[in-house]
C-alpha atoms as a PDB file:
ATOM      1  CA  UNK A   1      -4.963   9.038  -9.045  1.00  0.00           C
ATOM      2  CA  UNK A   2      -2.730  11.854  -7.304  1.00  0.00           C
ATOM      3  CA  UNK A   3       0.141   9.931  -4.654  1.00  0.00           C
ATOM      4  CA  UNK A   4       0.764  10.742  -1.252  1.00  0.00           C
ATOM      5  CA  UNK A   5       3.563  10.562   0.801  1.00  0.00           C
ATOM      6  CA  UNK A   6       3.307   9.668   4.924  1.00  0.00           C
ATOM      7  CA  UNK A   7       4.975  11.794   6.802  1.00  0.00           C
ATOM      8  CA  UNK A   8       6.864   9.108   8.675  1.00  0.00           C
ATOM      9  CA  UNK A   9       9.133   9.199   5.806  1.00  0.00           C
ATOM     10  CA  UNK A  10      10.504  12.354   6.829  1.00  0.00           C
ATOM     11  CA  UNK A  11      10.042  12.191  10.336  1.00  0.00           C
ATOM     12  CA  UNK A  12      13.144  13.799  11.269  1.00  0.00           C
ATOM     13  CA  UNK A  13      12.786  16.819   9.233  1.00  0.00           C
ATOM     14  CA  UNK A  14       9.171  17.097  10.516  1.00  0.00           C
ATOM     15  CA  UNK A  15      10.678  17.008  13.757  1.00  0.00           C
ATOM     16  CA  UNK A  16      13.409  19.650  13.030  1.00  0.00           C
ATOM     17  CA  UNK A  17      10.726  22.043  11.022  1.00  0.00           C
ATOM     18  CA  UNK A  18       7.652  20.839  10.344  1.00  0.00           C
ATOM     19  CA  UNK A  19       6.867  23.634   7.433  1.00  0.00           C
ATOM     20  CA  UNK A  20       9.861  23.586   5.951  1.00  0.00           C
ATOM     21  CA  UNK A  21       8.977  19.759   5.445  1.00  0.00           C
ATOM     22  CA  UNK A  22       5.602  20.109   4.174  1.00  0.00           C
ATOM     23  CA  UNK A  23       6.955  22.694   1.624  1.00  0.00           C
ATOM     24  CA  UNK A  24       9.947  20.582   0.395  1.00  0.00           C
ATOM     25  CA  UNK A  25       7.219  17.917  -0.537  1.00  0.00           C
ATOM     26  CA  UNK A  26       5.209  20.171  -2.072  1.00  0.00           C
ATOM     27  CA  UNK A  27       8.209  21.334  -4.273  1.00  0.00           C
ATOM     28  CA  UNK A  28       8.995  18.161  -5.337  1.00  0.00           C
ATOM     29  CA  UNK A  29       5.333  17.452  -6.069  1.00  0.00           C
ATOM     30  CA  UNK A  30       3.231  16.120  -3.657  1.00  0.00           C
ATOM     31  CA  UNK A  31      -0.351  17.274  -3.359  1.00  0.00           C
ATOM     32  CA  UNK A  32      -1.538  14.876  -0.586  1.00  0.00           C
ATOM     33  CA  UNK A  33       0.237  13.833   2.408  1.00  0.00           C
ATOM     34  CA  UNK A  34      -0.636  11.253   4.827  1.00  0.00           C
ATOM     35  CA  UNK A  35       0.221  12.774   8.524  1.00  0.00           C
ATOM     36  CA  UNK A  36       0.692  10.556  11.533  1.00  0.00           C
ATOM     37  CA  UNK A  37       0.476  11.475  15.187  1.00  0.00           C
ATOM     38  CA  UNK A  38      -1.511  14.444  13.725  1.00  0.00           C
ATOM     39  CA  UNK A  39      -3.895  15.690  17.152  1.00  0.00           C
ATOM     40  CA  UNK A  40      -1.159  16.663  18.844  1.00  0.00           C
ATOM     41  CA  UNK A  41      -0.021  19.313  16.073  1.00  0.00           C
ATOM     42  CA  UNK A  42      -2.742  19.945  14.127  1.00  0.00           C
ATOM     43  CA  UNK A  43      -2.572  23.538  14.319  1.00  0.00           C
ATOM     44  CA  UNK A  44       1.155  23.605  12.733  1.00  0.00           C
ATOM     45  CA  UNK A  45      -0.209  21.020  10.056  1.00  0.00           C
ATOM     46  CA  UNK A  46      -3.118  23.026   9.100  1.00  0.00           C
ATOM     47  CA  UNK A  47      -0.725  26.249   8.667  1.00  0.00           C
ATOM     48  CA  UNK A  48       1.790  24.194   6.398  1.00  0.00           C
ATOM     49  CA  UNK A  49      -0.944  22.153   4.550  1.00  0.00           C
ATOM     50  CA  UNK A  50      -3.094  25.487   3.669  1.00  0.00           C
ATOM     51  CA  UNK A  51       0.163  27.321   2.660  1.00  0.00           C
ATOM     52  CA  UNK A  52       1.159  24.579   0.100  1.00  0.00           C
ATOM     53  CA  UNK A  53      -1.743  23.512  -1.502  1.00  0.00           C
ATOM     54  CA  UNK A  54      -1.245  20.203   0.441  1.00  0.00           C
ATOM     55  CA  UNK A  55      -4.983  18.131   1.417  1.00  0.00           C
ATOM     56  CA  UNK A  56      -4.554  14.841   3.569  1.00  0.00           C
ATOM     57  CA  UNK A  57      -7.231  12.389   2.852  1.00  0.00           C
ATOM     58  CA  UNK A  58      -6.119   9.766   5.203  1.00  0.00           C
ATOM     59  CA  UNK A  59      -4.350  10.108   8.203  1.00  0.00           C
ATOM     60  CA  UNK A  60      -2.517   7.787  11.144  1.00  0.00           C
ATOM     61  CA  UNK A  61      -3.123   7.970  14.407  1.00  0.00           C
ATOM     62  CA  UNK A  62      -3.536   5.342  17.363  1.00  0.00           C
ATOM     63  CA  UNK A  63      -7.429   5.267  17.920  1.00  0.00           C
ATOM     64  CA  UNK A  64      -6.842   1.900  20.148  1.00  0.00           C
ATOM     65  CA  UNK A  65      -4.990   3.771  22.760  1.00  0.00           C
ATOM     66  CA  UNK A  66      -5.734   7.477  22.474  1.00  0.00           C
ATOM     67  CA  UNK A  67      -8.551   9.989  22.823  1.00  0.00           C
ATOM     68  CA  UNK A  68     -10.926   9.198  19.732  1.00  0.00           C
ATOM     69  CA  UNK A  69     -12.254  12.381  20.439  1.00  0.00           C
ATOM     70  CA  UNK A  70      -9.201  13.994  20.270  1.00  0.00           C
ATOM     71  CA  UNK A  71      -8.437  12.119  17.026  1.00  0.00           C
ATOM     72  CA  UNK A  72     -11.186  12.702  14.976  1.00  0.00           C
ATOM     73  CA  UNK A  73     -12.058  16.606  16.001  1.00  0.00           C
ATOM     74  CA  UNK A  74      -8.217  17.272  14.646  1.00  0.00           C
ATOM     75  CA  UNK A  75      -8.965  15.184  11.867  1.00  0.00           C
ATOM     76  CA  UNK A  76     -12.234  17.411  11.022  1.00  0.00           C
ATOM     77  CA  UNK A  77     -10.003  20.090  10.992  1.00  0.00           C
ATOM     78  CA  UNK A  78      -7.568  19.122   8.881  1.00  0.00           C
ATOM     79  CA  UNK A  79     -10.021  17.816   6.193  1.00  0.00           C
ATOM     80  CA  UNK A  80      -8.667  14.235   7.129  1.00  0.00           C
ATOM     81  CA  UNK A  81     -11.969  11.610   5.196  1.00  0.00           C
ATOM     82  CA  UNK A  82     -10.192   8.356   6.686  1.00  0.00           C
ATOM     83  CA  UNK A  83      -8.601   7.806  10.440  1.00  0.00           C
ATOM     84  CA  UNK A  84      -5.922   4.938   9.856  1.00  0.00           C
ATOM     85  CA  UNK A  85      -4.758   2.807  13.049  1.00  0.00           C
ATOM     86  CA  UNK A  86      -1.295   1.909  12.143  1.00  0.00           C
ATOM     87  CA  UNK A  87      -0.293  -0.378  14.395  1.00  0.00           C
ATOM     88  CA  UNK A  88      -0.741  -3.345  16.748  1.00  0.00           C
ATOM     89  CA  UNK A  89       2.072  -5.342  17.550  1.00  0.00           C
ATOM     90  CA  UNK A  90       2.580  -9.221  16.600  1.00  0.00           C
ATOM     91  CA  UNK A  91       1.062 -10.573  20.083  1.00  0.00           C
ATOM     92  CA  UNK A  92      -2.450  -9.230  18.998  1.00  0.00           C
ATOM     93  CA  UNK A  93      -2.155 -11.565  15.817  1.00  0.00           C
ATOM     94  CA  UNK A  94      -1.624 -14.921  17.391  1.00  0.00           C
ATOM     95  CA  UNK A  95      -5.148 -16.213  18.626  1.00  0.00           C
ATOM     96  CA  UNK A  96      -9.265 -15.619  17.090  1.00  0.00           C
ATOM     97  CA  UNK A  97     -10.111 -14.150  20.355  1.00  0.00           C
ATOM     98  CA  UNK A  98      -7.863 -11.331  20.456  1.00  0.00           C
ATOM     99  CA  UNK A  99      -8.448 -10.422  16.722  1.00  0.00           C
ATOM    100  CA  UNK A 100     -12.255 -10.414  17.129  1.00  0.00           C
ATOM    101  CA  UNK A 101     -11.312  -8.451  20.495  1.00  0.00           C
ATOM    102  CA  UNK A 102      -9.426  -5.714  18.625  1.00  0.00           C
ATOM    103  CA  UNK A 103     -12.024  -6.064  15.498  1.00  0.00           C
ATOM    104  CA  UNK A 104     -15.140  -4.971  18.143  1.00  0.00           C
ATOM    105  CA  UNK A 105     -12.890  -2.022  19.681  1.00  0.00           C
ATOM    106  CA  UNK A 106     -12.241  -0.860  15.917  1.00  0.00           C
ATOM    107  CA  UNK A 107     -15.855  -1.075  15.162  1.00  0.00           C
ATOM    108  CA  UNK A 108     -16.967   1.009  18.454  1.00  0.00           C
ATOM    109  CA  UNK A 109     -13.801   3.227  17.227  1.00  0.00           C
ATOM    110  CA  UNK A 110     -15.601   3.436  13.756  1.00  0.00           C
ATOM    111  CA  UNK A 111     -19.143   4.688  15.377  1.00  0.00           C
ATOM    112  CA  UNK A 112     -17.665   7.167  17.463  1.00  0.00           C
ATOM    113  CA  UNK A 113     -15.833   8.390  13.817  1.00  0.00           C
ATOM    114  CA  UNK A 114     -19.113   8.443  12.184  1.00  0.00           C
ATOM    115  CA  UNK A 115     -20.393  10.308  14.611  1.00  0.00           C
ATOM    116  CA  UNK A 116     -17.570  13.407  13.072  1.00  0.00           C
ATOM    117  CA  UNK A 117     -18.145  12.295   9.597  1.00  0.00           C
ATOM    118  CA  UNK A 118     -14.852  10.045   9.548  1.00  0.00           C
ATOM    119  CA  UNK A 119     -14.110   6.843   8.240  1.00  0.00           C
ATOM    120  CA  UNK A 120     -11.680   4.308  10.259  1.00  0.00           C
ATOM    121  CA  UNK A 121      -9.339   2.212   8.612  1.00  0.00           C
ATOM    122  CA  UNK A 122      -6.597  -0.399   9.814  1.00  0.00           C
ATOM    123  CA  UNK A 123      -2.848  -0.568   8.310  1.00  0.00           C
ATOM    124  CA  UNK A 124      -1.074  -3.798   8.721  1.00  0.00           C
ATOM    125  CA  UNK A 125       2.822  -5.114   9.094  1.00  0.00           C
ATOM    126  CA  UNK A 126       4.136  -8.450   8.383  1.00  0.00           C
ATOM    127  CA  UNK A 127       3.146 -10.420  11.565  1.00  0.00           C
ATOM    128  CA  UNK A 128      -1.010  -9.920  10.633  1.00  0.00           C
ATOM    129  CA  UNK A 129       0.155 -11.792   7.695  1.00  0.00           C
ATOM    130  CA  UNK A 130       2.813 -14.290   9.215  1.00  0.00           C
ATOM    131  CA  UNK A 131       0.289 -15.729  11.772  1.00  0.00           C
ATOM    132  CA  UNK A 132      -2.639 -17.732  10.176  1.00  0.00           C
ATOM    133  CA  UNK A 133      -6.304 -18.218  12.706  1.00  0.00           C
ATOM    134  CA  UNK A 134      -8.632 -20.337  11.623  1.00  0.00           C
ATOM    135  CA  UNK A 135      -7.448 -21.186   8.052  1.00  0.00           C
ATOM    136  CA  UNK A 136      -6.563 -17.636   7.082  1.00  0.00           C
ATOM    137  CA  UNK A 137      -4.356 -15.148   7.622  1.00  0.00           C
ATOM    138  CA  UNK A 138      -4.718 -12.673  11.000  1.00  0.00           C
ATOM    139  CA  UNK A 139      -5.212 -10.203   8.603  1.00  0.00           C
ATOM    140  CA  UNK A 140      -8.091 -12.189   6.712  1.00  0.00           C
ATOM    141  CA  UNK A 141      -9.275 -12.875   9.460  1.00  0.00           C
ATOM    142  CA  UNK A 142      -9.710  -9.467  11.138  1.00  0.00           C
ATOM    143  CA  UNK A 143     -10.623  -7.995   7.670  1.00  0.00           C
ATOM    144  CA  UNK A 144     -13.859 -10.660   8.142  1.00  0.00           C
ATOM    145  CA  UNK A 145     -15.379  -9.735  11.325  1.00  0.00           C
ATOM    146  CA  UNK A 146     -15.151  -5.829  10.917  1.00  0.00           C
ATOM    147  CA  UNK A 147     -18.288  -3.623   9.939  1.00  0.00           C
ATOM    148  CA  UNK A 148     -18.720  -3.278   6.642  1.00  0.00           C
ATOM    149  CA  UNK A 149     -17.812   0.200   6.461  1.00  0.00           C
ATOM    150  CA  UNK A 150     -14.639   0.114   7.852  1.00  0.00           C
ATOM    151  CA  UNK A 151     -11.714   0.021   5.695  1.00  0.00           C
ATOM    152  CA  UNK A 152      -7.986  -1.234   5.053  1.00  0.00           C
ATOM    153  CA  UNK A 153      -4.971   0.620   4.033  1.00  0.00           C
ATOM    154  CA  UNK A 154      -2.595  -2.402   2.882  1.00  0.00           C
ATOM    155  CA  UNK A 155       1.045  -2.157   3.217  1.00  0.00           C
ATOM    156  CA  UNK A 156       2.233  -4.171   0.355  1.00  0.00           C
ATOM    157  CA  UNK A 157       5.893  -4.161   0.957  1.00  0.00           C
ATOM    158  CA  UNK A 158       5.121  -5.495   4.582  1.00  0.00           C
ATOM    159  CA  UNK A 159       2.564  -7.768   2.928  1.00  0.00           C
ATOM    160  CA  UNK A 160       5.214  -9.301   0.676  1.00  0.00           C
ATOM    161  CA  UNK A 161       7.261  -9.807   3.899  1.00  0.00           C
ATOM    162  CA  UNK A 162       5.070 -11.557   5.816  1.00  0.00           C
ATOM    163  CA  UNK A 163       4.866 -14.217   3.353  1.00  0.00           C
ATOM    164  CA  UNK A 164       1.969 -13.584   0.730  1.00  0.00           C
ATOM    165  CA  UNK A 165       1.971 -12.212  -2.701  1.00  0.00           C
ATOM    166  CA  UNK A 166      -0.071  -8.450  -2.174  1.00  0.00           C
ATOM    167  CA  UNK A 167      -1.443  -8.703  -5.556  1.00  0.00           C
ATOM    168  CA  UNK A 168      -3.729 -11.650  -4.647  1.00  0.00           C
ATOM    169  CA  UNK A 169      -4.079 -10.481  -1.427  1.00  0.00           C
ATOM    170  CA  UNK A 170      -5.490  -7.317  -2.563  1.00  0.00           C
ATOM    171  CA  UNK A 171      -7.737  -9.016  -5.185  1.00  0.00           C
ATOM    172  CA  UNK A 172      -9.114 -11.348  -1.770  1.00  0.00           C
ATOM    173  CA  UNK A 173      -9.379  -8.331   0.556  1.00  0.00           C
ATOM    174  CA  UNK A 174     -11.189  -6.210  -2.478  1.00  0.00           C
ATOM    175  CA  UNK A 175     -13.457  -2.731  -1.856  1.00  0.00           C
ATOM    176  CA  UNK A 176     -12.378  -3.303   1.674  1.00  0.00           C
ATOM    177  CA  UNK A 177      -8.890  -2.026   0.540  1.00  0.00           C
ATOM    178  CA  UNK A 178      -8.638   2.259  -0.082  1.00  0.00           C
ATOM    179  CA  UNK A 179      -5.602   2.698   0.439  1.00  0.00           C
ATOM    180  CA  UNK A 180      -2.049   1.078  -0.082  1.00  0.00           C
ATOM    181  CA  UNK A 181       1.579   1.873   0.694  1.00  0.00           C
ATOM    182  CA  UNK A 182       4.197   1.877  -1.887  1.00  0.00           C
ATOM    183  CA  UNK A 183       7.247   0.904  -0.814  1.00  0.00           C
ATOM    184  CA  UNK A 184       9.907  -1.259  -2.515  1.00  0.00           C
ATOM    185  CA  UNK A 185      13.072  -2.998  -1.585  1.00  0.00           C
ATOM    186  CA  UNK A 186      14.536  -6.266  -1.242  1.00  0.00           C
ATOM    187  CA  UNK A 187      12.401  -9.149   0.414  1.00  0.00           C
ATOM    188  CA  UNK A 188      15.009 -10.176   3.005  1.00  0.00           C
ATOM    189  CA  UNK A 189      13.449  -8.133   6.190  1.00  0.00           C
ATOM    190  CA  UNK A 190      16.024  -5.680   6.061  1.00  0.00           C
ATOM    191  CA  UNK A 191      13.535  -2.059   5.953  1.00  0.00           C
ATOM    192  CA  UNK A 192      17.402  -0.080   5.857  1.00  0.00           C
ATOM    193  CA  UNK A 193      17.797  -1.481   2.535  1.00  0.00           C
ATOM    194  CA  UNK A 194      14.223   0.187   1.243  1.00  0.00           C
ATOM    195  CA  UNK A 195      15.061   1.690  -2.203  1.00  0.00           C
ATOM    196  CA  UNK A 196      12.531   4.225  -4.053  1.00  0.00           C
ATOM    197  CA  UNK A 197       9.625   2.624  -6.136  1.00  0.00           C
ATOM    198  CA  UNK A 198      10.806   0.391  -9.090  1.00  0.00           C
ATOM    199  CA  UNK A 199      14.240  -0.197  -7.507  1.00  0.00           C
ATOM    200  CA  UNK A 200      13.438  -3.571  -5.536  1.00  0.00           C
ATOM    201  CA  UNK A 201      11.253  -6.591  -5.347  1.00  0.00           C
ATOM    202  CA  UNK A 202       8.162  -5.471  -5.244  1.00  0.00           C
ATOM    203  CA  UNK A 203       5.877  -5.565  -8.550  1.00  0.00           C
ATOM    204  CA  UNK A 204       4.359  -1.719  -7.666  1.00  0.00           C
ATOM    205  CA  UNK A 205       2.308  -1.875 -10.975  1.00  0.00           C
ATOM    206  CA  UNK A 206       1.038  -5.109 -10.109  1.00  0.00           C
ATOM    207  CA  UNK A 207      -0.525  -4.384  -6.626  1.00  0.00           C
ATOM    208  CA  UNK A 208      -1.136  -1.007  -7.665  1.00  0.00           C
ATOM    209  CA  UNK A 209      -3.632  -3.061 -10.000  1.00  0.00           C
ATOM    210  CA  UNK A 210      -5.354  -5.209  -8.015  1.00  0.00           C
ATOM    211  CA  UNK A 211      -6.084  -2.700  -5.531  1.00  0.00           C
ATOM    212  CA  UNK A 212      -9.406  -2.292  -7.477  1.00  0.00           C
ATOM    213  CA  UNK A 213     -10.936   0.040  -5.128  1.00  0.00           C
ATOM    214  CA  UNK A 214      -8.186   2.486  -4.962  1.00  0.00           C
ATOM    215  CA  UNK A 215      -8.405   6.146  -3.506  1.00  0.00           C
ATOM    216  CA  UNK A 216      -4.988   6.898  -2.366  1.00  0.00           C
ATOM    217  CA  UNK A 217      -1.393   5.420  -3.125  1.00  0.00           C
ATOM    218  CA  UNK A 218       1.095   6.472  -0.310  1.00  0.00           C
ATOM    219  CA  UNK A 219       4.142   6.249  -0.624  1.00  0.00           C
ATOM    220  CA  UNK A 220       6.381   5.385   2.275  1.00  0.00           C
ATOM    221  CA  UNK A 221       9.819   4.688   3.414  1.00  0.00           C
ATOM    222  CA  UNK A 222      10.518   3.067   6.885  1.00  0.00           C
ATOM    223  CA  UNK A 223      14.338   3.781   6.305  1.00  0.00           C
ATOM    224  CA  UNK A 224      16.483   5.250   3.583  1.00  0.00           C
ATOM    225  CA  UNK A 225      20.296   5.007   3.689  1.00  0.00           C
ATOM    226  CA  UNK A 226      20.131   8.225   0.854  1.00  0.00           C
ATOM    227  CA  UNK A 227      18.617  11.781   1.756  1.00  0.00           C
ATOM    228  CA  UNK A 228      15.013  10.679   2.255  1.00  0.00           C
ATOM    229  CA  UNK A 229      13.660  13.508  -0.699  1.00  0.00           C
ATOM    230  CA  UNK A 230      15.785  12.536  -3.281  1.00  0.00           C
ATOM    231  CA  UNK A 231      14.054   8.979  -2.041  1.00  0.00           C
ATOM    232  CA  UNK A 232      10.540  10.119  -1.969  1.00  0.00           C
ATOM    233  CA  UNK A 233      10.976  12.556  -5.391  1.00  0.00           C
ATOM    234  CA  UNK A 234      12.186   9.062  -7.215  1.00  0.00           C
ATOM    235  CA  UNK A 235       9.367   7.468  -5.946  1.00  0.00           C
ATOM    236  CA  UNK A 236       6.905   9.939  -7.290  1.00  0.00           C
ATOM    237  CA  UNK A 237       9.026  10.270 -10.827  1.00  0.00           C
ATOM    238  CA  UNK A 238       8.617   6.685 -11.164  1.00  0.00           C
ATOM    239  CA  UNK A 239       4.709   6.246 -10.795  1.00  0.00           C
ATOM    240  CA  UNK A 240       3.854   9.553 -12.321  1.00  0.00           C
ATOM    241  CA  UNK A 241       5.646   8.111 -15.533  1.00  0.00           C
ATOM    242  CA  UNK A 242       4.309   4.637 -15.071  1.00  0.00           C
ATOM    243  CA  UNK A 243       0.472   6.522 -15.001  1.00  0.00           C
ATOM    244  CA  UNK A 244       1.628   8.602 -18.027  1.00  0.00           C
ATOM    245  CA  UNK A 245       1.674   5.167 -19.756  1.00  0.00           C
ATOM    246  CA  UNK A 246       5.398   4.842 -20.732  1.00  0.00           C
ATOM    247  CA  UNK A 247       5.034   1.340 -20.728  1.00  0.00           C
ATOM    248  CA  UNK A 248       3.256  -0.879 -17.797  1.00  0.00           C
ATOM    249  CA  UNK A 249       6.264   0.245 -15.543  1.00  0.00           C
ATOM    250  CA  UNK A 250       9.198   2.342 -16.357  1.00  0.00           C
ATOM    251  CA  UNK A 251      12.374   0.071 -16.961  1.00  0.00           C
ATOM    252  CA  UNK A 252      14.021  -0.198 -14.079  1.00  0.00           C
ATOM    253  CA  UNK A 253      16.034   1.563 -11.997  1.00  0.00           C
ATOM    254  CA  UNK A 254      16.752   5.161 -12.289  1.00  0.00           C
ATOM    255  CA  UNK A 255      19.181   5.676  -9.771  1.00  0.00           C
ATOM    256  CA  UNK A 256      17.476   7.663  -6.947  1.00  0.00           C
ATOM    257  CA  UNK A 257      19.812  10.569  -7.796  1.00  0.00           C
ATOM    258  CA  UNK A 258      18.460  10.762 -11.499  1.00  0.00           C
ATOM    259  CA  UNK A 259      14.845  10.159 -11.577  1.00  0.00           C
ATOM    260  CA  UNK A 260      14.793  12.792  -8.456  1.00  0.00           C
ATOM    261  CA  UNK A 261      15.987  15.941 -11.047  1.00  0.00           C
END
């Protein structure tokens, strides 16, 4: 399985030059990215993505309060198979009747997809997993009343925040889950103390087993108190030698500055 990186990592250098960031990835050793916010410059991601060898099989974008139209036609172009909402805050996570409301706008959001050849997927936060509706988690919950070919991409990090051990979460969830994020760090809320994969709390190997259905790992920092590539390049180090089979997971903890060379 090839790793991807979302682009929120390095948000600011996106922000500051947007090819120069794509190529820095691509240097380190990324072949997929996962781009957020990506309609409204899809021309400058195309340029940097074609120049670099880069794909982007799954992408971010708010299809609950944008133009789904929009959306998916930049999606189309920039080869993007899966349209990930990212984010609804905690109040939508509190009560069945606005989960099954947001569930039927994500389905409609899913036809109109189909309609482009695009899959639609949903990425959670703690709170879906913090707030429990009738005898489940939000998340469970939502994950039950969607159409069967809509999808998840679980954030396992915020998983383990909100209270739940991924692993068996992913195992529940099953071929509903695609995609994951890989992010590590200590379990105390703090996302400035995120460290790169194999550094913190998280058992990576283990979710990254029970995701059985697998198609993309991304991995993802929220916050990074180092330079964010030397983050992102440990990261990769780590679970390209973990996949090479150098035992279940490589003994811990590289400093970022070391596994990144």
């Amino acid at each position: 399985m090839a790793y991807s990186v979302q682009l929120y990592t390095v948000r600011d250098a996106i922000e500051a030059d947007l090819p120069g960031a794509v190529r820095r990835l691509a240097e380190i050793g990324y072949t997929q990215v996962e781009p957020y916010k990506f309609a409204e410059r899809a021309g400058e991601f195309a340029a940097a993505f074609a120049e670099n060898g880069i794909t982007a099989p799954t992408g971010h974008a708010p299809l609950l309060s944008a133009d789904q139209d929009e959306i998916f036609a930049a999606a189309k172009r920039l080869g993007i198979g899966t349209v990930i909402d990212p984010y609804l805050p905690a109040e939508h996570w509190q009560d069945a009747e606005t989960i099954r409301d947001t569930a039927a706008r994500l389905n409609a959001a899913a036809k109109k997809g189909a309609e482009y050849g695009i899959r639609v997927g949903y990425h959670n936060h703690n709170w879906e997993l913090e707030s429990n509706v009738e005898g489940t988690t939000a998340l469970e919950y939502f994950a039950s009343l969607l159409d069967p070919e809509l999808v998840l991409e679980v954030d396992t990090y915020w998983a383990a925040q909100g209270g739940v051990d991924p692993a068996a979460l992913l195992e529940r969830l099953g071929e509903r889950v695609v995609a994951i994020h890989i992010k590590d760090g200590p379990l105390n809320g703090d996302r400035f103390a995120q460290v790169p994969a194999g550094q913190g709390e998280v058992d990576v190997w283990g979710v990254i087993g029970a995701a059985k259905h697998l198609e993309v790992g991304v991995v993802e920092f929220d916050e990074y108190a180092g330079d964010i590539f030397d983050g992102v390049a440990a990261s990769l180090r780590y679970l390209e030698a973990g996949a090479a089979g150098s035992s279940a997971a490589p003994a811990a903890a590289l400093s970022a500055e070391e596994a990144a060379k």
